[in-house]
Protein backbone atom coordinates (compact mmCIF):
# COMPACT_ATOMS: atom_id res chain seq x y z
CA UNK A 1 5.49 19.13 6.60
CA UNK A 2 8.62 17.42 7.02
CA UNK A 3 10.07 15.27 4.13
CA UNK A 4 9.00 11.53 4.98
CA UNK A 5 11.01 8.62 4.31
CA UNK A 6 9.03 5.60 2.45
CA UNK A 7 10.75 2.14 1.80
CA UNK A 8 10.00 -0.26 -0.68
CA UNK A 9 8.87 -3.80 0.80
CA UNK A 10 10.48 -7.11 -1.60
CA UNK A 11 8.03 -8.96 -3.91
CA UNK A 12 5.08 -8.22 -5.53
CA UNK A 13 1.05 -7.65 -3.53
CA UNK A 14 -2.00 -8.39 -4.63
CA UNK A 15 -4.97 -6.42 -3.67
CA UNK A 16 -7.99 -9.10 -3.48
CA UNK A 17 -11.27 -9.62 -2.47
CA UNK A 18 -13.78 -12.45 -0.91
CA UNK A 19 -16.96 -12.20 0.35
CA UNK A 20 -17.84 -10.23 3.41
CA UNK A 21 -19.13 -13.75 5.31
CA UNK A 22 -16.15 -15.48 4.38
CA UNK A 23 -13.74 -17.10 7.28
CA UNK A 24 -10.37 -15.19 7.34
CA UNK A 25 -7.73 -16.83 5.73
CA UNK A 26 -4.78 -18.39 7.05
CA UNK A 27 -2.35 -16.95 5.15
CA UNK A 28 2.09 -17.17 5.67
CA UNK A 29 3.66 -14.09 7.85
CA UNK A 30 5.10 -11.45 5.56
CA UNK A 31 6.59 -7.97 5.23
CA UNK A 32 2.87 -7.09 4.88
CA UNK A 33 -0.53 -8.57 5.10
CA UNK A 34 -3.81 -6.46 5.86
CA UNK A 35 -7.63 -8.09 6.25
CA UNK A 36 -10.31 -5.80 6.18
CA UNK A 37 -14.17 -6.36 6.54
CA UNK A 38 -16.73 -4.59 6.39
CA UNK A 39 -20.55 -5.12 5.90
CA UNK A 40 -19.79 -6.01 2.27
CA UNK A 41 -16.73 -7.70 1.89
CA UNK A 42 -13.29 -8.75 2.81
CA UNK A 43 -10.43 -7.17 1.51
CA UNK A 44 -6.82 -8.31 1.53
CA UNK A 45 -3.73 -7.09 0.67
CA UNK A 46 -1.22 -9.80 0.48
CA UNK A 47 2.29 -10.99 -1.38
CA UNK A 48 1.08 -12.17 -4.59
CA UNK A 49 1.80 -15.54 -3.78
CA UNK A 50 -0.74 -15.79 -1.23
CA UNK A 51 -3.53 -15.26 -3.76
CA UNK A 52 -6.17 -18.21 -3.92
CA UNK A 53 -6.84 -18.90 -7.58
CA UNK A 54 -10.46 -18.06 -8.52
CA UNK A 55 -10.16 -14.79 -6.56
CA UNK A 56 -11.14 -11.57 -7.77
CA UNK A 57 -7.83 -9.92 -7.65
CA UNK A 58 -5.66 -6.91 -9.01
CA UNK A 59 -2.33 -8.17 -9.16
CA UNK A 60 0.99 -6.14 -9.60
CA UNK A 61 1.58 -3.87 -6.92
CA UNK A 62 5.08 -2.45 -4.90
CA UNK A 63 4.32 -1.56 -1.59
CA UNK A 64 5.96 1.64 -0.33
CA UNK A 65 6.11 2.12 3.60
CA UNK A 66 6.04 5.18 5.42
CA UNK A 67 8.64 5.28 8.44
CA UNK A 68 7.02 5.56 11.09
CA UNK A 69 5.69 5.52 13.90
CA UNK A 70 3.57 8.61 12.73
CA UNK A 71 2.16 10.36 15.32
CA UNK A 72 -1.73 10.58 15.65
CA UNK A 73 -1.63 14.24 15.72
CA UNK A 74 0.02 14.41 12.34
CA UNK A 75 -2.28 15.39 9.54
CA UNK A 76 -1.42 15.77 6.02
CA UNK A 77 0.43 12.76 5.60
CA UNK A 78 -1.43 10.86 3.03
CA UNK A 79 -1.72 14.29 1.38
CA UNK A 80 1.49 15.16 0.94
CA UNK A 81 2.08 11.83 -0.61
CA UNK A 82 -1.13 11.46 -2.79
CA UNK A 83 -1.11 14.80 -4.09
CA UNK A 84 1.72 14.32 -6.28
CA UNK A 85 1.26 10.81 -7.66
CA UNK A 86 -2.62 11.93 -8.75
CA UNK A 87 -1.00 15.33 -11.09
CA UNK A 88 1.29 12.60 -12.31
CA UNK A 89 -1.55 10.41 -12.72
CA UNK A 90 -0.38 7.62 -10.69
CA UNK A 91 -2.92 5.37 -9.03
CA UNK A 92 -2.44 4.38 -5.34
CA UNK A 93 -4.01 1.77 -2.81
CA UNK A 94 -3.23 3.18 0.73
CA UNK A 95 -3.64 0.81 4.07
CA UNK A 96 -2.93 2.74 7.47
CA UNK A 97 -1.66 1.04 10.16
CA UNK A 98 -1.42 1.88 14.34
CA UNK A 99 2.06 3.00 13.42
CA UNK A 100 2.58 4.27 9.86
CA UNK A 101 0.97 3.89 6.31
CA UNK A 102 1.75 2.11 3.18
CA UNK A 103 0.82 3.59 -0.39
CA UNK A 104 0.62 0.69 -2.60
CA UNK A 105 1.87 1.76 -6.96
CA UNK A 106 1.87 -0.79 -9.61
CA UNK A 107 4.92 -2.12 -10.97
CA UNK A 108 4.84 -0.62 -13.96
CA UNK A 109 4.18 3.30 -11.99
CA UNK A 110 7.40 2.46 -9.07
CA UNK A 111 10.22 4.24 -11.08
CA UNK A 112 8.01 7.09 -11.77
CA UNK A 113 6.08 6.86 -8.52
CA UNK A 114 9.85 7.03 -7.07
CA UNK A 115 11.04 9.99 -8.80
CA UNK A 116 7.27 11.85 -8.26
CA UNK A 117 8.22 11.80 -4.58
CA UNK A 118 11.70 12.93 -4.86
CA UNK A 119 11.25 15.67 -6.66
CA UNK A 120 8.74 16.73 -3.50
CA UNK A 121 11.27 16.10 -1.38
CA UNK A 122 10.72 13.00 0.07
CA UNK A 123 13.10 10.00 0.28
CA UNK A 124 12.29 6.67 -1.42
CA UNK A 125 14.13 3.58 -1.33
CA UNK A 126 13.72 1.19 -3.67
């Protein structure tokens, strides 16, 4: 695989949760914002600022994006990117998109998380 390009989007993003028969909230445009429901809840990634208090939420995260578009057809993507950051024992929330995908490190793991993918090959901009 080619090496992939992944930018880091401003501010900090909270990954949170409400119930899966909750309304979706109306919530400010961003560099990123995801809603996802399924049969047992609703899960949003938003800027941290967004966050309702009382949530059940786990704050802290940089969101990297992939540049895209990716094509369909590509496979090994999230692979290439995930392998690395679990043998440096990184954690990662990923969201895919239509175009690309975003692989969401904590604060605390960027500058590492950042150097893990260099040294693969890739390019990250922080």
């Amino acid at each position: 695989m080619k090496s992939l390009c992944l930018t880091a989007l401003p501010g900090e993003f909270s990954v949170w949760r409400l119930a899966a028969d909750d309304p979706l909230p109306s919530l400010e445009r961003g560099s990123f914002l995801s809603m996802t429901r399924t049969n047992d809840e609703l899960s949003i990634v938003s800027p941290s600022t967004d966050v309702p208090s009382g949530s059940q939420v786990e704050d802290g995260w940089r969101c990297l994006r992939v540049e895209g578009p990716l094509a369909f057809e590509m496979t090994g993507v999230l692979a290439e990117l995930s392998a690395p950051l679990a043998r440096a024992e990184i954690p990662i929330f990923v969201v895919s998109t239509y175009d690309t995908d975003y692989l969401l490190v904590k604060v605390t793991d960027l500058e590492r998380a950042s150097s893990t993918l260099r040294n693969e090959g890739h390019t990250v901009r922080v």
